[in-house]
PDB file of N, CA and C in Angstrom:
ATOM      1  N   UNK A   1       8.061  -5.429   8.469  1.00  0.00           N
ATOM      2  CA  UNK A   1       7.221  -4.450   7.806  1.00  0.00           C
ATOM      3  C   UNK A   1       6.660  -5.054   6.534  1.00  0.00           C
ATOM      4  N   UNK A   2       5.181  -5.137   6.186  1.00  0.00           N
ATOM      5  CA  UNK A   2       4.671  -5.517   4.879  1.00  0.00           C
ATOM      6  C   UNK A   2       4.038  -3.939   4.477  1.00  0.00           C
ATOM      7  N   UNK A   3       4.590  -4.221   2.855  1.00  0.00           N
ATOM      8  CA  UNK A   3       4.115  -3.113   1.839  1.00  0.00           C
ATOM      9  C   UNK A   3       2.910  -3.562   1.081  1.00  0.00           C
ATOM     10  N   UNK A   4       2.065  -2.779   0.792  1.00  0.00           N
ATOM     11  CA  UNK A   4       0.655  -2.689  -0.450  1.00  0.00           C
ATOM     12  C   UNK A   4       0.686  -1.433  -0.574  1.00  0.00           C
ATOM     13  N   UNK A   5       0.161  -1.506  -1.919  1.00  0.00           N
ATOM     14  CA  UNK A   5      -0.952  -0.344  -3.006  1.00  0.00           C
ATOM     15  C   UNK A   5      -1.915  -0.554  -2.569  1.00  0.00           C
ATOM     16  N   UNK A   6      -2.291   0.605  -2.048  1.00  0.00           N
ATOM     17  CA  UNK A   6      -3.579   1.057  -1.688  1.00  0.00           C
ATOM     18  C   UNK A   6      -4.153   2.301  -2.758  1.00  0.00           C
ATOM     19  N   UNK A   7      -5.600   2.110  -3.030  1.00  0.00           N
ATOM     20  CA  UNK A   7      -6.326   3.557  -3.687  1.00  0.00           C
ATOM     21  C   UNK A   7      -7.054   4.024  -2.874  1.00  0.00           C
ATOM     22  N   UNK A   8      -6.733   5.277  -2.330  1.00  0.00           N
ATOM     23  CA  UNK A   8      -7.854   6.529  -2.032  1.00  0.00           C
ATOM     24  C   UNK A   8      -7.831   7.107  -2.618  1.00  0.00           C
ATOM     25  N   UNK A   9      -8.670   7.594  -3.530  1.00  0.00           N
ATOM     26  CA  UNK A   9      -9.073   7.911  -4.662  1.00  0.00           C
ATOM     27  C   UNK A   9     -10.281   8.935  -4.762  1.00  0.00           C
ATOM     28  N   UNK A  10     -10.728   8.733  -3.624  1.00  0.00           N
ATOM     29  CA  UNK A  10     -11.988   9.851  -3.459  1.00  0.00           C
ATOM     30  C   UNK A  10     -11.961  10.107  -2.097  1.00  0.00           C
ATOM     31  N   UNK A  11     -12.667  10.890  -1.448  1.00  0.00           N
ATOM     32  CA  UNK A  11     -12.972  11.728  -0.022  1.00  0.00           C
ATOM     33  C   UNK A  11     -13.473  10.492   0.853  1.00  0.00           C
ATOM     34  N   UNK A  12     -14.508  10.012   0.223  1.00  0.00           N
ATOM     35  CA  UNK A  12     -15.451   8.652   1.334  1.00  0.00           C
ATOM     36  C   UNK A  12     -14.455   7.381   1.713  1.00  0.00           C
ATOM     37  N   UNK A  13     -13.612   7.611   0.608  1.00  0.00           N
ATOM     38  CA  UNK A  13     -12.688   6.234   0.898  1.00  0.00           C
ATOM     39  C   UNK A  13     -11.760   6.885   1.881  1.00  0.00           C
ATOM     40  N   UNK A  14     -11.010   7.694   1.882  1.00  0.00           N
ATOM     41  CA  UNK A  14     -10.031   8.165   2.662  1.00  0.00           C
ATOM     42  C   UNK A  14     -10.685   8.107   4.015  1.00  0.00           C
ATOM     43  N   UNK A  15     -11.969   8.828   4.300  1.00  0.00           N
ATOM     44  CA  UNK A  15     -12.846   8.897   6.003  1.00  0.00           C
ATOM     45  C   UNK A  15     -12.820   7.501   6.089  1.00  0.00           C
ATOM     46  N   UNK A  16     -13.263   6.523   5.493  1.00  0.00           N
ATOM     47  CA  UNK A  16     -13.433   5.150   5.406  1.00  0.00           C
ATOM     48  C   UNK A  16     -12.193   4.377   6.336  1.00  0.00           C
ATOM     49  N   UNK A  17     -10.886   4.347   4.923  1.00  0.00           N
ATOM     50  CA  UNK A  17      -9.704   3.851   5.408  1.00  0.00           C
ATOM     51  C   UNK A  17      -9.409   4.622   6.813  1.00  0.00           C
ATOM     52  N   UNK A  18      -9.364   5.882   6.894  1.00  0.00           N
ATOM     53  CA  UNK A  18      -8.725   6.331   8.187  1.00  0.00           C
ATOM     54  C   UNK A  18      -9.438   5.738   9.544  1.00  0.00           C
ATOM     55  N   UNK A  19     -10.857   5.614   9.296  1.00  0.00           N
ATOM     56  CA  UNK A  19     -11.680   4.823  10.527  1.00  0.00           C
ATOM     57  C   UNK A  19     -11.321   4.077  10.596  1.00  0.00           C
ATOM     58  N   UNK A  20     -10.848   2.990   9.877  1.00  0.00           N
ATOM     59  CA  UNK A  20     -10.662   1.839   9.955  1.00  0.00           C
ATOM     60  C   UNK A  20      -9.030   1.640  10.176  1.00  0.00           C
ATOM     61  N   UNK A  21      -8.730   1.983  10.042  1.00  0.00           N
ATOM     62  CA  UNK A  21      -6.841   2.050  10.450  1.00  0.00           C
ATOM     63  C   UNK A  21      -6.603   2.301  11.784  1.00  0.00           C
ATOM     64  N   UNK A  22      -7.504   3.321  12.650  1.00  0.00           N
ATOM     65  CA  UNK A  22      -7.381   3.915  13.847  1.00  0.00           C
ATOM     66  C   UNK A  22      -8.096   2.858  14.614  1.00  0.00           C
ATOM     67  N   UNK A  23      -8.411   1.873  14.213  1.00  0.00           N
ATOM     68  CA  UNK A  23      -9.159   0.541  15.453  1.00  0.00           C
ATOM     69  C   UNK A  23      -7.996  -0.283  15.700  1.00  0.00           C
ATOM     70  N   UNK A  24      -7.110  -0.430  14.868  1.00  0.00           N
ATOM     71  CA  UNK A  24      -5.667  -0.915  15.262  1.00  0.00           C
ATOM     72  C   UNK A  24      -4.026  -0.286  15.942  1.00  0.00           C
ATOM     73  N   UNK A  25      -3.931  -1.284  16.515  1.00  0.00           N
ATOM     74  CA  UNK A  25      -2.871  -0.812  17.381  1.00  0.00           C
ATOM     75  C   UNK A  25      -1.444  -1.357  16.954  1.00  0.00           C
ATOM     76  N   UNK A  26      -1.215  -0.109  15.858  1.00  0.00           N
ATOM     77  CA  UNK A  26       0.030  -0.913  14.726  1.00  0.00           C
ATOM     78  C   UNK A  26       0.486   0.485  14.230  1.00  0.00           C
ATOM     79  N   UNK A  27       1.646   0.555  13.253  1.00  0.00           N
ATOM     80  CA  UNK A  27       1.698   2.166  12.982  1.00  0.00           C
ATOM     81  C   UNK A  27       1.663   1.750  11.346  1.00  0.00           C
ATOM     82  N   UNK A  28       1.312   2.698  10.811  1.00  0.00           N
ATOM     83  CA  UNK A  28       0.672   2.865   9.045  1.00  0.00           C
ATOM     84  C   UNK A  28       1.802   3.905   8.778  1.00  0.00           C
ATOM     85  N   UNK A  29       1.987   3.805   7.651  1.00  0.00           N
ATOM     86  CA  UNK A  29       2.680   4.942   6.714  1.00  0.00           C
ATOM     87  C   UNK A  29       2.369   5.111   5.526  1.00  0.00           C
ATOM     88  N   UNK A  30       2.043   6.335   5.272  1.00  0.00           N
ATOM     89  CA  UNK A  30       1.564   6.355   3.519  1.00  0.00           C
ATOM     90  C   UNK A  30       2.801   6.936   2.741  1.00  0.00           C
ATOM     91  N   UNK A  31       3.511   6.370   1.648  1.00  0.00           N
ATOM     92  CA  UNK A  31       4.910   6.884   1.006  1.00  0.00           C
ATOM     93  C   UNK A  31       4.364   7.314  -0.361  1.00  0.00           C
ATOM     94  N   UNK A  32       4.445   8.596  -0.656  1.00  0.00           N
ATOM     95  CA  UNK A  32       4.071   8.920  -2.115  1.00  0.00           C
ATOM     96  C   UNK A  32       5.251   9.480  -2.171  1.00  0.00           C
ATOM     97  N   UNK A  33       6.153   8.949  -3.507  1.00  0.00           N
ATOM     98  CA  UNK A  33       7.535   9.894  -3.785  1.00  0.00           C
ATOM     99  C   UNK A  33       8.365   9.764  -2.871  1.00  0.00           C
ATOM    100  N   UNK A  34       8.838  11.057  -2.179  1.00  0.00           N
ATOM    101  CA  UNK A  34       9.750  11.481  -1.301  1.00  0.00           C
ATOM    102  C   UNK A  34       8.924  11.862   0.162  1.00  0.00           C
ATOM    103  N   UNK A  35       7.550  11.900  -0.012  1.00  0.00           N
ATOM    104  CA  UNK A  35       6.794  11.912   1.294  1.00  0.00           C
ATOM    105  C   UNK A  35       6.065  10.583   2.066  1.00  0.00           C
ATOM    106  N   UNK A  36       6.493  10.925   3.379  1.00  0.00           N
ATOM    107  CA  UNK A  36       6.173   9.685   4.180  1.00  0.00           C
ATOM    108  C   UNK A  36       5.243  10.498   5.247  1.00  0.00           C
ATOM    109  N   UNK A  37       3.872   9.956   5.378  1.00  0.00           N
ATOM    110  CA  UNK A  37       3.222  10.712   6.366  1.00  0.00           C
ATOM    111  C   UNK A  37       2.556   9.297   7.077  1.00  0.00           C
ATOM    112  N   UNK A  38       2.277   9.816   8.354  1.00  0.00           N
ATOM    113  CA  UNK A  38       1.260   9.021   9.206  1.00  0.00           C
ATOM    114  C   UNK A  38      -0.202   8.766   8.590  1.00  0.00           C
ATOM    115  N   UNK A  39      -0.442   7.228   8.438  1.00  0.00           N
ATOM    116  CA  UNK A  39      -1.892   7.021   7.419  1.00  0.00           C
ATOM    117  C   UNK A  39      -2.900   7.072   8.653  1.00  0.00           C
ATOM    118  N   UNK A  40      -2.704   7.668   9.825  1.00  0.00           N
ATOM    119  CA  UNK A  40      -3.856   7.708  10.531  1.00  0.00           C
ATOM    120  C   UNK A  40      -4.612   9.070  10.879  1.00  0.00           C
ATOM    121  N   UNK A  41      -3.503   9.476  10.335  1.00  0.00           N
ATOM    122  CA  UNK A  41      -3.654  11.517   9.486  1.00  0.00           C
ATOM    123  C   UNK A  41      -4.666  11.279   8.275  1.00  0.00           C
ATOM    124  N   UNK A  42      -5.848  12.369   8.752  1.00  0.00           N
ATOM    125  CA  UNK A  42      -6.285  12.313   7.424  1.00  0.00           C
ATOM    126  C   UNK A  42      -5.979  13.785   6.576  1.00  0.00           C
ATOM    127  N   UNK A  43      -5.795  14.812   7.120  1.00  0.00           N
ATOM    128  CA  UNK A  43      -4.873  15.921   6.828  1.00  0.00           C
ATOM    129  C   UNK A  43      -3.649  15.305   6.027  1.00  0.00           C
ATOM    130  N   UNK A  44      -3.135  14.691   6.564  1.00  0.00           N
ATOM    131  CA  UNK A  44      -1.999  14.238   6.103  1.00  0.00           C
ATOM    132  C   UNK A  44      -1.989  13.483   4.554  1.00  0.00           C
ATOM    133  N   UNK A  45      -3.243  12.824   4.571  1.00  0.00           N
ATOM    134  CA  UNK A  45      -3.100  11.924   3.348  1.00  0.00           C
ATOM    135  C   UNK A  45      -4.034  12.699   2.026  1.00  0.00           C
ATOM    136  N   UNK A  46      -4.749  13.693   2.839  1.00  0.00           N
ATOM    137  CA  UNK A  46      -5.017  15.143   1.817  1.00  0.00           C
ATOM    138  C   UNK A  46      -4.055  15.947   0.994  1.00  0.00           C
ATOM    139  N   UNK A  47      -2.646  15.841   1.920  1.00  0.00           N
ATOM    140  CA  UNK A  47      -1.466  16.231   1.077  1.00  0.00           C
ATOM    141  C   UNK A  47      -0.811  15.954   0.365  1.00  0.00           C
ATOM    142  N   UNK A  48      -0.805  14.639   0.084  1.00  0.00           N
ATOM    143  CA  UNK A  48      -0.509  13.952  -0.867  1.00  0.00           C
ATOM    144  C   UNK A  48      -1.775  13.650  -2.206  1.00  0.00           C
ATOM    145  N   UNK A  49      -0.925  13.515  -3.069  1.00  0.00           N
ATOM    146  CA  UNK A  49      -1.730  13.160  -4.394  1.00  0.00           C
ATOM    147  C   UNK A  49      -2.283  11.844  -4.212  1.00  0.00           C
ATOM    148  N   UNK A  50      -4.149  11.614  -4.364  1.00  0.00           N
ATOM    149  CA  UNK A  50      -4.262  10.585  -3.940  1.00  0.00           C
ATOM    150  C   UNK A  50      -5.109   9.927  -5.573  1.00  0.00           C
ATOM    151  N   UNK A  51      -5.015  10.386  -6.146  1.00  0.00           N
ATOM    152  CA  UNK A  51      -5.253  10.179  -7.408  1.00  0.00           C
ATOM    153  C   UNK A  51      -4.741   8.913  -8.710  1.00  0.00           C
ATOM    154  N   UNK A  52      -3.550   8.891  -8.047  1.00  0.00           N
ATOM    155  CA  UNK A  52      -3.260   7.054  -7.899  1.00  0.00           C
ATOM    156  C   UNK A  52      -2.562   6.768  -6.614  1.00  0.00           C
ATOM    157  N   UNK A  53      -2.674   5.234  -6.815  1.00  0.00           N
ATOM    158  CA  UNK A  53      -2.138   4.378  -5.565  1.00  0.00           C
ATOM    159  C   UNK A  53      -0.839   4.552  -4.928  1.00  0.00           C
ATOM    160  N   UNK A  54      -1.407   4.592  -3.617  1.00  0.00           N
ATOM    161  CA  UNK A  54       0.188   5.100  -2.870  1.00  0.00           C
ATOM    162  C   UNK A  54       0.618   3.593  -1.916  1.00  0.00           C
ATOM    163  N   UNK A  55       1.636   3.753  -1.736  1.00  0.00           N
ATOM    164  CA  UNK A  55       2.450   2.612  -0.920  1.00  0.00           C
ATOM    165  C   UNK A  55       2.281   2.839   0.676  1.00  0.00           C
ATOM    166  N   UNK A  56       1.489   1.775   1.313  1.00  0.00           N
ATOM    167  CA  UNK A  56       0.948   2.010   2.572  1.00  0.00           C
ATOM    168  C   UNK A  56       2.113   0.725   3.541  1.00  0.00           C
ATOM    169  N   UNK A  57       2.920   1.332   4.127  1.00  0.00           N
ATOM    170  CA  UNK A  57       4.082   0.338   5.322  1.00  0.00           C
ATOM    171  C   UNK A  57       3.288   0.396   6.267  1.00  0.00           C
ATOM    172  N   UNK A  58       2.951  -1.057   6.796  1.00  0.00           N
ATOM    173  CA  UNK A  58       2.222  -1.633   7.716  1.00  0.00           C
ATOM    174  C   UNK A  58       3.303  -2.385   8.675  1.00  0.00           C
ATOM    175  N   UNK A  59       3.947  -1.610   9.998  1.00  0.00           N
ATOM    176  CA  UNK A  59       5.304  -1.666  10.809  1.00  0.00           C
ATOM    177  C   UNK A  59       4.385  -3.157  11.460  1.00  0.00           C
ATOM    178  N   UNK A  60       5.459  -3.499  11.897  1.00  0.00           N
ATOM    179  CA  UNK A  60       5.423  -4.801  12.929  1.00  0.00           C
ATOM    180  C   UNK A  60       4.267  -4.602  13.737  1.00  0.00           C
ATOM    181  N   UNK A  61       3.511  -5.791  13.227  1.00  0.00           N
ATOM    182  CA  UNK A  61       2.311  -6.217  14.625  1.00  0.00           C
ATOM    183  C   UNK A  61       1.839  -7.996  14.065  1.00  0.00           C
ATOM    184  N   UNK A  62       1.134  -8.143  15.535  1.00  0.00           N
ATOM    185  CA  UNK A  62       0.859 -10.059  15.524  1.00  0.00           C
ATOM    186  C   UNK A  62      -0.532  -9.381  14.939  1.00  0.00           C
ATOM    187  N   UNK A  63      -1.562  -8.518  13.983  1.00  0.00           N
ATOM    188  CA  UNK A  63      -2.480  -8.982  13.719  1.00  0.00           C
ATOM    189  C   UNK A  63      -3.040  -8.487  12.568  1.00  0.00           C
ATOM    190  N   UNK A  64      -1.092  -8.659  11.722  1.00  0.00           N
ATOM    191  CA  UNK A  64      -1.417  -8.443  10.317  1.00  0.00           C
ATOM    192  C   UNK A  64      -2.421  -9.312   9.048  1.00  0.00           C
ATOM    193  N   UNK A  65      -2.261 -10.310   9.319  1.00  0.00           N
ATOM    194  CA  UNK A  65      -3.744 -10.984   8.782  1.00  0.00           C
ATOM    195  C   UNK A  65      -4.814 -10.252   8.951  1.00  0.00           C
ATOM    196  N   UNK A  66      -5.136  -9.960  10.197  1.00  0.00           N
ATOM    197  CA  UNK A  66      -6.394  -9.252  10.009  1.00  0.00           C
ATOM    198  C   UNK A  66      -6.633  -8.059   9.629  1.00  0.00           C
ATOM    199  N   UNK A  67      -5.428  -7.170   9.593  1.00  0.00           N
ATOM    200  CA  UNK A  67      -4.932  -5.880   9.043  1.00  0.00           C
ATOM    201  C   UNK A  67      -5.439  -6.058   7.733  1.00  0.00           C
ATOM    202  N   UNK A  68      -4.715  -7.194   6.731  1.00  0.00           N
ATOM    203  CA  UNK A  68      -5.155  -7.379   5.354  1.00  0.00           C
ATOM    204  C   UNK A  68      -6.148  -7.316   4.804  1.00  0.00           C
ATOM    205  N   UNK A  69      -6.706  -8.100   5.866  1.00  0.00           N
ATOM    206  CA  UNK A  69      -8.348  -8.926   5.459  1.00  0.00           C
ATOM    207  C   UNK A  69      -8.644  -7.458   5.507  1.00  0.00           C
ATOM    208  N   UNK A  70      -9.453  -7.124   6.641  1.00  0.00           N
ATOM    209  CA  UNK A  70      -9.654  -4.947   6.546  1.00  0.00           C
ATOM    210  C   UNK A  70      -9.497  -4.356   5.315  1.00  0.00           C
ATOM    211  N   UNK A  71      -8.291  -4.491   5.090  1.00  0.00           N
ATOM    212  CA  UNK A  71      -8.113  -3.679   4.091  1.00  0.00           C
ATOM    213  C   UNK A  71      -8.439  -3.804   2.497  1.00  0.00           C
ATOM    214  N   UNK A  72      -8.699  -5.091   2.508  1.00  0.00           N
ATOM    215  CA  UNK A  72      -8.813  -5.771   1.234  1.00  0.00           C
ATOM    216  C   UNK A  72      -9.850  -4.759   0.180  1.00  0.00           C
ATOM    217  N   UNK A  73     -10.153  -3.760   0.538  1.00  0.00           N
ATOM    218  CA  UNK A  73     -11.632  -2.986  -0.425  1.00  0.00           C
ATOM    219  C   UNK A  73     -10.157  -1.678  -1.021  1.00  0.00           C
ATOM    220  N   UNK A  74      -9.123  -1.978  -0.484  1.00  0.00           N
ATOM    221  CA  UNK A  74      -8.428  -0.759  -0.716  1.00  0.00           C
ATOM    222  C   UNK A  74      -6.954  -1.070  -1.316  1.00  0.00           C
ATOM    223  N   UNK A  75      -6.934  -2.502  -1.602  1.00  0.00           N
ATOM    224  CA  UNK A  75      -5.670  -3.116  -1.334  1.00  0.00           C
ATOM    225  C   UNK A  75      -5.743  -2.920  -3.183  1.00  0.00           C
ATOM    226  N   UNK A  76      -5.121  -3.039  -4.249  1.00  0.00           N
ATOM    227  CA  UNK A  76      -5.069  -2.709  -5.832  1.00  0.00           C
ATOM    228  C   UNK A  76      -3.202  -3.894  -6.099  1.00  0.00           C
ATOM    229  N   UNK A  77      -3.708  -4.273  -6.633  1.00  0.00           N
ATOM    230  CA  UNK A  77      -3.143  -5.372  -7.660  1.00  0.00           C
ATOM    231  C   UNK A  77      -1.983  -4.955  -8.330  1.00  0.00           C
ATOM    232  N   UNK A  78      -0.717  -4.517  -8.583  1.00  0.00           N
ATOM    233  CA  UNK A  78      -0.090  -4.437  -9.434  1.00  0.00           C
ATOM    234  C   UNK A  78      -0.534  -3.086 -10.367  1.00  0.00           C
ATOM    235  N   UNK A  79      -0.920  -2.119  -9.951  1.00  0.00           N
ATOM    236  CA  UNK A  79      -1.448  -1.229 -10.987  1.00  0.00           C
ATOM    237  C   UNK A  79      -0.204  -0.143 -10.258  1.00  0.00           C
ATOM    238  N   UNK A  80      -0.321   0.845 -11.707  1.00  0.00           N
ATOM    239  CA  UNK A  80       0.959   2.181 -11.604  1.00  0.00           C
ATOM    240  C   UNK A  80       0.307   3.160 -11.865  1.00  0.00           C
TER     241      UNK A  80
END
């Protein structure tokens, strides 16, 4: 399993990330706090506070490189 900070931060990014998560065949988790929801929910990631960066678990797959690369517009540096 690899972890990142991810920001959805606004509405367009969330439709964005969720399109783009659902072309892969891997399972996502978004962990804010004590909640763990499916990141291919976009209901789901409405319920959570998305207002800062949440911790996105990217479970076992051979095409996490390219998972990264994808994600890289959403991926945030060390920020709290």
């Amino acid at each position: 399993m690899k972890t990142v900070k991810v920001s959805l931060n606004s509405i367009d990014k969330v439709k964005s990330f969720v399109n783009l998560i659902n072309r892969f065949d891997a399972e996502f988790d978004l962990v804010s706090g004590r909640y763990v929801i499916d990141a291919k929910s976009i209901m789901g990631i409405f319920s959570l506070d998305i207002s800062k960066p949440i911790d996105l678990n990217i479970h076992h797959t051979d095409s996490l490189d390219e998972i990264l690369t994808e994600l890289a517009p959403y991926i945030v540096e060390g920020e709290e």
